[in-house]
Protein backbone atom coordinates (compact mmCIF):
# COMPACT_ATOMS: atom_id res chain seq x y z
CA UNK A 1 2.68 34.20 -53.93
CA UNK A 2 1.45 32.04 -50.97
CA UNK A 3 -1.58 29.54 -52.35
CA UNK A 4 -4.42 27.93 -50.15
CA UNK A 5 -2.85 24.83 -50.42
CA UNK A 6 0.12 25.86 -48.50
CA UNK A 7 -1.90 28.19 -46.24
CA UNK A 8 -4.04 24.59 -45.13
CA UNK A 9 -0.75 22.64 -45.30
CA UNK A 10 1.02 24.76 -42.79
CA UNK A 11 -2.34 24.82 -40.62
CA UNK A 12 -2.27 20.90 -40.95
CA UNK A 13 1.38 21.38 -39.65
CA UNK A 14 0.58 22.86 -36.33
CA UNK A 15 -3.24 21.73 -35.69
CA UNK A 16 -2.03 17.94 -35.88
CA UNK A 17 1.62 17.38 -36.33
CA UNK A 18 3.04 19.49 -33.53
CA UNK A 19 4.76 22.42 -35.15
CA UNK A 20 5.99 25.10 -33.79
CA UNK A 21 7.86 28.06 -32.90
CA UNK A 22 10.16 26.57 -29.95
CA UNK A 23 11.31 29.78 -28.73
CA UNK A 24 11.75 33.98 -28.89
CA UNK A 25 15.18 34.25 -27.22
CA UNK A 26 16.28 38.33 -26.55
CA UNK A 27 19.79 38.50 -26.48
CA UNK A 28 20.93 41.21 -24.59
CA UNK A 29 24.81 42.77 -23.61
CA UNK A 30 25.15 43.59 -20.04
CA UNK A 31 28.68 45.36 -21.25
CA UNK A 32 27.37 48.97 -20.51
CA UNK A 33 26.37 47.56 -16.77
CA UNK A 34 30.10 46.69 -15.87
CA UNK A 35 30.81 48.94 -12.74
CA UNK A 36 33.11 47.91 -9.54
CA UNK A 37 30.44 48.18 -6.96
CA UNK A 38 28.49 45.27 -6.24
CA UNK A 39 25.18 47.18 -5.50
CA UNK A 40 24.97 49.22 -8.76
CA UNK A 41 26.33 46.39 -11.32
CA UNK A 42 22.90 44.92 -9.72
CA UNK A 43 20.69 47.55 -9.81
CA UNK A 44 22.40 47.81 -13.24
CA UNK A 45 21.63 44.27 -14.85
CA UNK A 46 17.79 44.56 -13.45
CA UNK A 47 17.04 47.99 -15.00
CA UNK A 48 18.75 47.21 -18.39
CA UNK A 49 17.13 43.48 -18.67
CA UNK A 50 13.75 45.01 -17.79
CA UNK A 51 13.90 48.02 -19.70
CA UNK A 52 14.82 45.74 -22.75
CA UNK A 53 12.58 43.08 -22.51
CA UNK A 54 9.62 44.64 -21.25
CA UNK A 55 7.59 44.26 -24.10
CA UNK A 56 8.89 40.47 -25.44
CA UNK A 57 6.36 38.26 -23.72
CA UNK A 58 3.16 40.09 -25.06
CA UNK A 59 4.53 40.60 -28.47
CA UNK A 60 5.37 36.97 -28.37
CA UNK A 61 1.45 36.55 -27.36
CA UNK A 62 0.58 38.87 -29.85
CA UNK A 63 2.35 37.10 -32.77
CA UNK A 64 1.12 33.99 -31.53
CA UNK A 65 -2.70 35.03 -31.50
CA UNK A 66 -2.67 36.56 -34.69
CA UNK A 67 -0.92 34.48 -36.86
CA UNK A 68 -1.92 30.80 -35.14
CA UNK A 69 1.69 29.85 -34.46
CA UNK A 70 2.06 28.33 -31.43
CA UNK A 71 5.38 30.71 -29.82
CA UNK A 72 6.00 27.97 -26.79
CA UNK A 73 9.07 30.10 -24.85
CA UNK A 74 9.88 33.93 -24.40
CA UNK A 75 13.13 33.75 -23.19
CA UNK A 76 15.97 36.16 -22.59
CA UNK A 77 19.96 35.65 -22.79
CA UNK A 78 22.72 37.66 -21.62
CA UNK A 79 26.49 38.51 -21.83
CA UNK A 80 27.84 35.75 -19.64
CA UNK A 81 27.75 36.37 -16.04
CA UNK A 82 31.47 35.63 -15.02
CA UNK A 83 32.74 38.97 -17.15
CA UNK A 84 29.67 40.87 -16.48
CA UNK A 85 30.66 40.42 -12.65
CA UNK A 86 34.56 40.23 -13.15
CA UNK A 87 35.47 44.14 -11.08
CA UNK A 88 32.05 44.00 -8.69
CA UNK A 89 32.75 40.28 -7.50
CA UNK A 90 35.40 38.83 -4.81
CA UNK A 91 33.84 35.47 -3.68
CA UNK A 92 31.15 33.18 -5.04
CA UNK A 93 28.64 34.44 -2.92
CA UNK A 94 28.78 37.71 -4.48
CA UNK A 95 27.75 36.13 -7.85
CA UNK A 96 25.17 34.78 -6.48
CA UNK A 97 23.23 38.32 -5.82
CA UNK A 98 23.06 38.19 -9.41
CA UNK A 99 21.88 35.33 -10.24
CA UNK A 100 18.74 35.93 -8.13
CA UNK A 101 18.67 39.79 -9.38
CA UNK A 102 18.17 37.90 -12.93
CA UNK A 103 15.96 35.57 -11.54
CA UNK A 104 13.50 38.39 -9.83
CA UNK A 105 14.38 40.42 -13.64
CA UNK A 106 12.97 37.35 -15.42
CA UNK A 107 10.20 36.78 -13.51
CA UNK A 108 9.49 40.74 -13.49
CA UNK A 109 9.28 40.50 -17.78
CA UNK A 110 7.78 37.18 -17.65
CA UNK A 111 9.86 34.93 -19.50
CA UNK A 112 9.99 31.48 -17.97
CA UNK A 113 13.64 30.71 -18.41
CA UNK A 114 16.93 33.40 -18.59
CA UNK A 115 19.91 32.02 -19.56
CA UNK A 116 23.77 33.67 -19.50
CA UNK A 117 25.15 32.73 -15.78
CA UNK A 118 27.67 31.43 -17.44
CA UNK A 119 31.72 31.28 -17.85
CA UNK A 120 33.75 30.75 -20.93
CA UNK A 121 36.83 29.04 -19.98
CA UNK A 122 38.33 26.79 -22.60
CA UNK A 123 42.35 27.86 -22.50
CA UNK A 124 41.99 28.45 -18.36
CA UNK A 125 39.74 30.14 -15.79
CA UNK A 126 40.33 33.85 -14.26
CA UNK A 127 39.69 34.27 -10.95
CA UNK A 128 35.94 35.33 -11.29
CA UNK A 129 35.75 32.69 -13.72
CA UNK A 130 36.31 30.16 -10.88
CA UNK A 131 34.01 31.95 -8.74
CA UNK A 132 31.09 32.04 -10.83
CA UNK A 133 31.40 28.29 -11.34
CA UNK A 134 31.76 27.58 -7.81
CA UNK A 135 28.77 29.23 -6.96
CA UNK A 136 26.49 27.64 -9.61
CA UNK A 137 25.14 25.04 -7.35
CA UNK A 138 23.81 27.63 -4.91
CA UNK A 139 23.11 30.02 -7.49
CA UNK A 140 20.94 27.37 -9.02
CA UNK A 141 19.38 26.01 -5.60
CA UNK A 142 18.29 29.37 -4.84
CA UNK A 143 16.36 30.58 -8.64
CA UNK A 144 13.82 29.20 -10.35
CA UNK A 145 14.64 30.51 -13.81
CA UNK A 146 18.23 30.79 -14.14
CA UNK A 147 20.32 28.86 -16.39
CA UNK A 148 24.03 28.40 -16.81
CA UNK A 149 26.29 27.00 -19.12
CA UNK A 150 30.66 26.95 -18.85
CA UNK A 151 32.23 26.63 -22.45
CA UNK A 152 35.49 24.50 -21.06
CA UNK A 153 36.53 23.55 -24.61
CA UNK A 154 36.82 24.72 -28.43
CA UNK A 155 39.08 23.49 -31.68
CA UNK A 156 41.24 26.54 -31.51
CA UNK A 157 42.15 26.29 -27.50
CA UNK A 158 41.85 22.74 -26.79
CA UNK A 159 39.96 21.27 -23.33
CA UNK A 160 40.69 23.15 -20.42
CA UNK A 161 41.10 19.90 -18.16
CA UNK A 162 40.88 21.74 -14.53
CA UNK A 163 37.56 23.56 -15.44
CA UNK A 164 36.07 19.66 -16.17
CA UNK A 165 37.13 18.43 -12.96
CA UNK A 166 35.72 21.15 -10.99
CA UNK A 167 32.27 20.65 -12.79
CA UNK A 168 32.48 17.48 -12.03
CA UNK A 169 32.27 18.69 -8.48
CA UNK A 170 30.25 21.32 -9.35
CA UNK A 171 27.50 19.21 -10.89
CA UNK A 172 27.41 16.60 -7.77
CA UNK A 173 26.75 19.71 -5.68
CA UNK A 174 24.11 21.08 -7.58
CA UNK A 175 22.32 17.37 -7.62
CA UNK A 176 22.41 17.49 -3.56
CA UNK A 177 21.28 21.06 -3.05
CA UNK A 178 18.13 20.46 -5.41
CA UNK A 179 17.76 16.49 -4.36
CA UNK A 180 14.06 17.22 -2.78
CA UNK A 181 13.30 18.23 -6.57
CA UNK A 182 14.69 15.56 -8.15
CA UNK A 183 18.08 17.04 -8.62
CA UNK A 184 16.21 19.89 -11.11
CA UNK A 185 18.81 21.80 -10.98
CA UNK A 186 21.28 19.77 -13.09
CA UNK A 187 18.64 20.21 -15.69
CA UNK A 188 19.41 24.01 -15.72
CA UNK A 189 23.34 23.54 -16.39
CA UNK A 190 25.21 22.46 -19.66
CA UNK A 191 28.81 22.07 -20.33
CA UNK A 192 30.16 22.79 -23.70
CA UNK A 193 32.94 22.58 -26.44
CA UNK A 194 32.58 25.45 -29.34
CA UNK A 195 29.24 26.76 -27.36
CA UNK A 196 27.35 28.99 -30.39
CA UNK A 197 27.68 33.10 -29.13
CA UNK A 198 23.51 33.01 -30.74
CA UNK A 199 21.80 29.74 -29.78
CA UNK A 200 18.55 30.84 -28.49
CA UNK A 201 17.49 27.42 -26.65
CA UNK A 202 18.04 26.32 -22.74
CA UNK A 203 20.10 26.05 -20.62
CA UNK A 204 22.71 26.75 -23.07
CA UNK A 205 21.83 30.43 -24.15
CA UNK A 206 24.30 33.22 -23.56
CA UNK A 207 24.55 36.49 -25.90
CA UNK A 208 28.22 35.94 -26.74
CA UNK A 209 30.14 39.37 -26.48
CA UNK A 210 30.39 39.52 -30.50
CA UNK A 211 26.60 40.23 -30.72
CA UNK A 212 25.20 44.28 -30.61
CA UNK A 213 23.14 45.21 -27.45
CA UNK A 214 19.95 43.49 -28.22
CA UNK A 215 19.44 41.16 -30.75
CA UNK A 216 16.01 38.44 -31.69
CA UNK A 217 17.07 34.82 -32.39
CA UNK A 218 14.60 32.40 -32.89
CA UNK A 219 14.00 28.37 -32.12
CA UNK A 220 12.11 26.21 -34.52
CA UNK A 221 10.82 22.86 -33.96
CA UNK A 222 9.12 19.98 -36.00
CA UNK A 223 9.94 16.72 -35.45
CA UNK A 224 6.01 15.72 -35.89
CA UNK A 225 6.32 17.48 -39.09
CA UNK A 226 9.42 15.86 -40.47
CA UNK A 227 8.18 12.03 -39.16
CA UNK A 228 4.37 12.87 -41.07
CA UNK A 229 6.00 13.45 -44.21
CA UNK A 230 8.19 10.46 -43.92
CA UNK A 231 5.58 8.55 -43.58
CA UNK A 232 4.28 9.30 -46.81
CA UNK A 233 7.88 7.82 -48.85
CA UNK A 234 7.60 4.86 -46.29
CA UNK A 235 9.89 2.20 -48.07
CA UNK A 236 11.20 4.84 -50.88
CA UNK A 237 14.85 4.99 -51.91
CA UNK A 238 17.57 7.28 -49.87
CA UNK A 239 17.35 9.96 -52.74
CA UNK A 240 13.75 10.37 -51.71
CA UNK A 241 14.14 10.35 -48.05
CA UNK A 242 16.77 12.80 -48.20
CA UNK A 243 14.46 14.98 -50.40
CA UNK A 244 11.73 14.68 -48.05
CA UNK A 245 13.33 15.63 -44.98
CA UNK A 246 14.99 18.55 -46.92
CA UNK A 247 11.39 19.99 -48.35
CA UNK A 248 9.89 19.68 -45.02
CA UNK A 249 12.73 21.76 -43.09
CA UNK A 250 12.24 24.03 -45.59
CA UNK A 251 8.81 24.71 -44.60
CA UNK A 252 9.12 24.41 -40.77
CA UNK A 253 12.04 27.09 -40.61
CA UNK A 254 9.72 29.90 -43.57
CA UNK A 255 7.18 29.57 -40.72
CA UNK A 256 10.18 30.21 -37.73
CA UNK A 257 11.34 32.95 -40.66
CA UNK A 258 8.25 34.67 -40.78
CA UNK A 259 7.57 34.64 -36.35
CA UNK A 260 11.56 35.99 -36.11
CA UNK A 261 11.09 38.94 -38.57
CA UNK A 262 7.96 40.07 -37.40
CA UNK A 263 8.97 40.00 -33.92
CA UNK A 264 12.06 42.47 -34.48
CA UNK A 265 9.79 44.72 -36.72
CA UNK A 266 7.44 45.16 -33.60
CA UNK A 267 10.05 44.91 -30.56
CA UNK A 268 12.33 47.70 -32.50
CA UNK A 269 15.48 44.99 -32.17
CA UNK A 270 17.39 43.31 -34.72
CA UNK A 271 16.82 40.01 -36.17
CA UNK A 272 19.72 37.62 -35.33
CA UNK A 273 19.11 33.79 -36.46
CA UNK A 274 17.37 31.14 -36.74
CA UNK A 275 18.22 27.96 -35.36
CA UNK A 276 16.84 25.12 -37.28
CA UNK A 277 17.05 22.34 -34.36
CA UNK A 278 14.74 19.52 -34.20
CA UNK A 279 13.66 19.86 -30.44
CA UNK A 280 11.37 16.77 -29.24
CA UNK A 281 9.24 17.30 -26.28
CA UNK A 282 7.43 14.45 -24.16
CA UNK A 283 4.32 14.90 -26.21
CA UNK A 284 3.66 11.86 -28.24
CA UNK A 285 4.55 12.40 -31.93
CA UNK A 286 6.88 15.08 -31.22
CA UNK A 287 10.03 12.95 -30.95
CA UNK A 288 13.32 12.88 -32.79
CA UNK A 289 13.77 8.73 -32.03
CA UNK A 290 10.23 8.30 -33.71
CA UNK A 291 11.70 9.86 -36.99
CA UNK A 292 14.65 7.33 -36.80
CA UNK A 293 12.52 4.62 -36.11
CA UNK A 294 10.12 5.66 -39.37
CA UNK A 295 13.78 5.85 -41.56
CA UNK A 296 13.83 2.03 -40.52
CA UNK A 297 15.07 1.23 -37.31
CA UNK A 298 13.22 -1.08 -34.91
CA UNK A 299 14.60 1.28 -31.71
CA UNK A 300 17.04 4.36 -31.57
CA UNK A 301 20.27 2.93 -30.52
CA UNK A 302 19.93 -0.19 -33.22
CA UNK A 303 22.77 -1.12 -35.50
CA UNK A 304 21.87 2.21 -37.95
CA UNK A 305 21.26 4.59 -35.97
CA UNK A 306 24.39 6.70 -35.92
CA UNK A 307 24.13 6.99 -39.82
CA UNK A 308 20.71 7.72 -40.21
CA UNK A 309 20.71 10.57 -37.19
CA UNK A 310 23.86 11.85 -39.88
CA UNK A 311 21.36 11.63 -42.78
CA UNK A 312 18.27 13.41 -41.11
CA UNK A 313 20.52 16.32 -39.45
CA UNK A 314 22.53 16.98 -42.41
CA UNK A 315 19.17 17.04 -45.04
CA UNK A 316 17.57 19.45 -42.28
CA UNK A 317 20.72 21.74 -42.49
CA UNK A 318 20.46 21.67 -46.25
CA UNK A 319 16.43 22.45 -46.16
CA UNK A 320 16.83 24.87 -43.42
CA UNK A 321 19.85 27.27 -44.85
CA UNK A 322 17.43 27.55 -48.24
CA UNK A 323 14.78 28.65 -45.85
CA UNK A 324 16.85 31.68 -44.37
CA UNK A 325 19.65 33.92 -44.94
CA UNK A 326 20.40 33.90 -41.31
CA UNK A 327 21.19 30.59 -39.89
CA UNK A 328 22.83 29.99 -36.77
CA UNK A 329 22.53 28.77 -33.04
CA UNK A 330 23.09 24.70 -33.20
CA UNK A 331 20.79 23.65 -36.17
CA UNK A 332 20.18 20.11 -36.23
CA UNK A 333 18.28 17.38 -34.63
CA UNK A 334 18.43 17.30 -30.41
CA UNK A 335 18.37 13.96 -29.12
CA UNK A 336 17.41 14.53 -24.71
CA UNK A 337 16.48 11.68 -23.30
CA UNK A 338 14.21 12.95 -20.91
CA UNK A 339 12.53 14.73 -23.70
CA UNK A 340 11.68 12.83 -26.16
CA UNK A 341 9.19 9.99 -25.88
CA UNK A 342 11.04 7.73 -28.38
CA UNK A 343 14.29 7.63 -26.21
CA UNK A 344 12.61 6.62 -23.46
CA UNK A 345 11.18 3.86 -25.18
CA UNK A 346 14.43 2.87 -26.23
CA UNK A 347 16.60 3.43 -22.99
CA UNK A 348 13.86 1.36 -21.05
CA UNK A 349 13.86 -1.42 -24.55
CA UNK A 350 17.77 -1.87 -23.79
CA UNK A 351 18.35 -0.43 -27.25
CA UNK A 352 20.06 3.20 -25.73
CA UNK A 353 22.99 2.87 -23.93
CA UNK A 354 24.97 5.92 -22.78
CA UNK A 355 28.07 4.84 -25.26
CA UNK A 356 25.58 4.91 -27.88
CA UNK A 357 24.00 8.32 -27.34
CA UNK A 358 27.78 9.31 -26.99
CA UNK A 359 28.32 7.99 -30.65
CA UNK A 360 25.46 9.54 -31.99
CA UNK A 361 26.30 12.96 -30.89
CA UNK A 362 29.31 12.58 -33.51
CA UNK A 363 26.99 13.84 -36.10
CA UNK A 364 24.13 15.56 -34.24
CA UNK A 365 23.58 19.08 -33.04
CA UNK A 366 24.75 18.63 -29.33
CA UNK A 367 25.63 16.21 -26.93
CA UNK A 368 24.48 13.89 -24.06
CA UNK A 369 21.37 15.49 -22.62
CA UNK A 370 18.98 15.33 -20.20
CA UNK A 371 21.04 12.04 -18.89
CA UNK A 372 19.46 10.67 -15.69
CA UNK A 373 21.98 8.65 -13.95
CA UNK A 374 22.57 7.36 -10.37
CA UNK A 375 23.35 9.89 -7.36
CA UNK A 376 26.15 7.75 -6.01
CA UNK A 377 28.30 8.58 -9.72
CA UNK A 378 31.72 9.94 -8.67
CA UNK A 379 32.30 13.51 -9.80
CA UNK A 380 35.92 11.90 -11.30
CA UNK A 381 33.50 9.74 -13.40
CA UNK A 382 31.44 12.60 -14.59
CA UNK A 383 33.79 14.42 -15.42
CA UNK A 384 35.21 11.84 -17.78
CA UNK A 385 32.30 11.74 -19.80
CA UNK A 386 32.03 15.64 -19.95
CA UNK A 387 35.77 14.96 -21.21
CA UNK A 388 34.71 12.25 -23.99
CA UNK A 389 32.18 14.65 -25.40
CA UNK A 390 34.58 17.43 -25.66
CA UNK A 391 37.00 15.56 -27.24
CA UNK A 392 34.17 14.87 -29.83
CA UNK A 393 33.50 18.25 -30.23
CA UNK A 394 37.05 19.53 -30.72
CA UNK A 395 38.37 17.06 -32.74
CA UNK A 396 35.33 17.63 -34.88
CA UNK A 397 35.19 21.03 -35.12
CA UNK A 398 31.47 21.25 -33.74
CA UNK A 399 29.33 22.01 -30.90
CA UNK A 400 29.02 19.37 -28.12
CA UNK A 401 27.68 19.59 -24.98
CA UNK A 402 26.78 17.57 -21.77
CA UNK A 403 23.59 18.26 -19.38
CA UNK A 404 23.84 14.93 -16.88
CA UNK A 405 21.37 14.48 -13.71
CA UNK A 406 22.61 12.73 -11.33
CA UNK A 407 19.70 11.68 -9.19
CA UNK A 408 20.21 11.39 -5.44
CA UNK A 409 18.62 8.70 -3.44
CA UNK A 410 18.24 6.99 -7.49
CA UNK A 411 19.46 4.17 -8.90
CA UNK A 412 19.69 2.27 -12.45
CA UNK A 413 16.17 1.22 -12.77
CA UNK A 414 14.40 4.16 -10.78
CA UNK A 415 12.58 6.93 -12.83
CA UNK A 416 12.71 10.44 -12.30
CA UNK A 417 10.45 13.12 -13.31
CA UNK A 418 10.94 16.38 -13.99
CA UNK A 419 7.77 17.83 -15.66
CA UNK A 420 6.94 20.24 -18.50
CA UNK A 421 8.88 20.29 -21.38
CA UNK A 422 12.05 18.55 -19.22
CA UNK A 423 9.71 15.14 -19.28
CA UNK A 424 10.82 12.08 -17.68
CA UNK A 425 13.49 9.67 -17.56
CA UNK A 426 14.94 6.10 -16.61
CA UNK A 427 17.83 6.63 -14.53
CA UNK A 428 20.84 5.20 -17.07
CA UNK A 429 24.12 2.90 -15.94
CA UNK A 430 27.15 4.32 -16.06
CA UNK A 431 30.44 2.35 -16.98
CA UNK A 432 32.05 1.60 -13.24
CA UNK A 433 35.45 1.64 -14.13
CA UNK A 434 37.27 4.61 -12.55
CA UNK A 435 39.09 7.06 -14.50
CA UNK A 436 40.82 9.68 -11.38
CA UNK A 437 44.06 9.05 -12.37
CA UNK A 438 43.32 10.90 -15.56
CA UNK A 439 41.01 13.51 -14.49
CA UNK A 440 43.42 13.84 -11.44
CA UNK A 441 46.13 15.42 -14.19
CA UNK A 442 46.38 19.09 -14.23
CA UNK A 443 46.27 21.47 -17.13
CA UNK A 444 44.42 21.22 -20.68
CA UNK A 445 44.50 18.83 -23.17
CA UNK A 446 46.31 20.81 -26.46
CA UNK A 447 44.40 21.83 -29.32
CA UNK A 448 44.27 19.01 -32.64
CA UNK A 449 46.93 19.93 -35.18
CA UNK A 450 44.22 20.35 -37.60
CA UNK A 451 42.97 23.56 -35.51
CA UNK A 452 46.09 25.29 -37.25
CA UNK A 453 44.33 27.20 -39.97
CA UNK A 454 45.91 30.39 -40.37
């Protein structure tokens, strides 16, 4: 039985302390689309995403008004792209019809971002694999709610070293086609190792060919939440701390719990997951380096920081999976620069350097995002660092990603903005040293002996 105390608690929650519900994500297979003509596979995808998700936004609205949850996204994933348009495409440029046909589909239902233009390539690349990554610069350049994401790595296949270097490319050209936006459209594309088939958030969303036709996941978020009730044990023991953070996760995903059910009950679509991620925005008190700095850290990225970012995401796994029988998605604590208040602070403190945030995503939910750095980085040298993270993530047998902007016309020093919920940022060094020779190598890097399970 729910009492009035945790009725005014969970109020208190949103009203001042910045919970909410991060995001509605439909998942939805474009598998029954697959045809070998071009025209139809589009006429296809728009029909079935806007037959589907017709009703998600007002639900979402619906949910929102009548339960005073704030629902900030109504989003929509889909089977990725590069199979979807593996018999109807022969060059790059035929991908791209589809891209905008989901753009004009999301913008037809309403839902501000769509993610699933996106290729899973982590033991080698087909030939419409290649394509559709070739074309995500343009594909980008040209939509406004599009997002893409390229798996290139996993523990069972190892790191599929010629898809990296061609991102590397791939990302440099997406920076200059959207340069008179800031380079936006890097902001829209993540690289991963052991991508999630269910995570509902952006850019990283895809409804991974495992999942049934339509399916609800759900994206909670309370880093306000978690840092108020730490402030309440201020100077307690670890046993406490840990307690704390694992009550109030608790609480923050009954309330994601409670949105994710009720929107499958009304939409007539199954419930999928919830993802228990700590997502910051720029909004002050709504930052992930703000709860490290409350466990006792003068910045994020002093001596510290990698354990206690271990401590906080492993509590709010433990709190969360009590919370639901259906966890999934990433499920941790998010740490974008350019979206969180607190790493800002820190980057522009010298405290955050990008070797740091690379150790810290060791035991965090993803990887380096929302990275400004200079527009003059070689695409040899970001693709190095896409290869460090996937290393991290193989080896370790979890998800890692990278979402890097490189900024044309910016240097270290410069700021960037990007507005909304993508923030700001200070335009981070990168090491100088070259690494071509490696990245020059062709092939994939073998999977760790301790992928071997069977």
């Amino acid at each position: 039985m729910i009492n009035i105390f945790e009725v005014s608690e969970t109020n208190k929650m949103i009203t001042q302390e910045n919970l909410d519900v991060r995001t509605i994500t439909l998942g939805i297979s474009l598998l029954d689309c697959i045809t070998d003509d071009l025209g139809t596979l589009n006429d296809n995808i728009y029909r079935k995403i806007t037959r589907v998700a017709k009703n998600l936004v007002s639900t979402g609205e619906e949910i929102e008004h009548e339960f005073g949850i704030p629902i900030v996204n109504k989003r929509i994933s889909v089977t990725p792209i590069a199979l979807v348009g593996g018999s109807a495409c022969h060059s790059s440029e035929d991908y791209v019809t589809i891209a905008r046909t989901l753009d004009r589909a999301a913008k037809e239902v309403g839902v501000n971002f769509l993610g699933g233009y996106s290729a899973l390539v982590s033991k080698g690349m087909t030939k419409a694999d290649e394509y559709l990554i070739r074309s995500i610069p343009q594909a980008l350049a040209e939509t406004e709610r599009v997002c893409s994401s390229v798996n290139v790595g996993s523990t069972k296949c190892g790191i599929d070293m010629d898809a990296v270097r061609l991102l590397g490319e791939v990302i440099l050209q997406t920076a200059e086609l959207t340069k008179e936006e800031d380079s936006l459209g890097c902001a829209k594309l993540v690289v991963f190792c052991n991508a999630p088939d269910d995570n509902p958030f952006m850019a990283g969303a895809f409804h991974g060919v495992t999942e049934g036709d339509a399916v609800i996941n759900v994206g909670v978020s309370g880093p306000g939440v978690v840092k108020h009730a730490l402030e309440e044990v201020r100077g307690a023991d670890f046993e406490t701390l840990c307690e704390t953070i694992k009550k109030t996760a608790f609480k923050v995903t009954r309330v994601g719990q409670l949105v994710a059910q009720e929107a499958s009950r009304r939409l007539g679509i199954p419930f999928g997951i919830i993802d228990l991620s700590l997502a910051p925005t720029p909004a002050i008190g709504d930052s992930v380096a703000d709860i490290l700095c409350e466990i006792g850290l003068e910045h994020a990225g002093a001596p510290g920081t990698t354990a206690a970012l271990a401590l906080l995401n492993d509590q709010v796994k433990k709190g969360g999976v009590m919370a639901s029988s259906y966890v999934g998605g990433l499920s941790g604590a998010f740490i974008p620069v350019s979206e969180d208040q607190g790493m800002i602070d820190a980057v522009q403190a010298g405290a955050l350097s990008l070797e740091k945030l690379e150790a810290m995503t060791c035991v965090c939910s993803v990887g380096l995002d929302m990275i400004a750095i200079p527009g003059s980085t070689s695409a040899a040298t970001i693709s190095g660092i896409i290869a460090d993270e996937m290393a991290i993530g193989m080896v370790n047998q979890k998800t890692t990603a990278v979402r890097l902007i490189p900024v044309i016309g910016k240097d270290v020093g410069d700021m960037v903005e990007f507005g909304g919920l993508l923030g700001y940022a200070p335009i981070m060094p990168v090491n100088p040293f070259s690494c071509e020779a490696f990245i020059g190598r062709t092939g994939r890097i073998p999977a760790p002996i301790h992928s071997f399970k069977n």
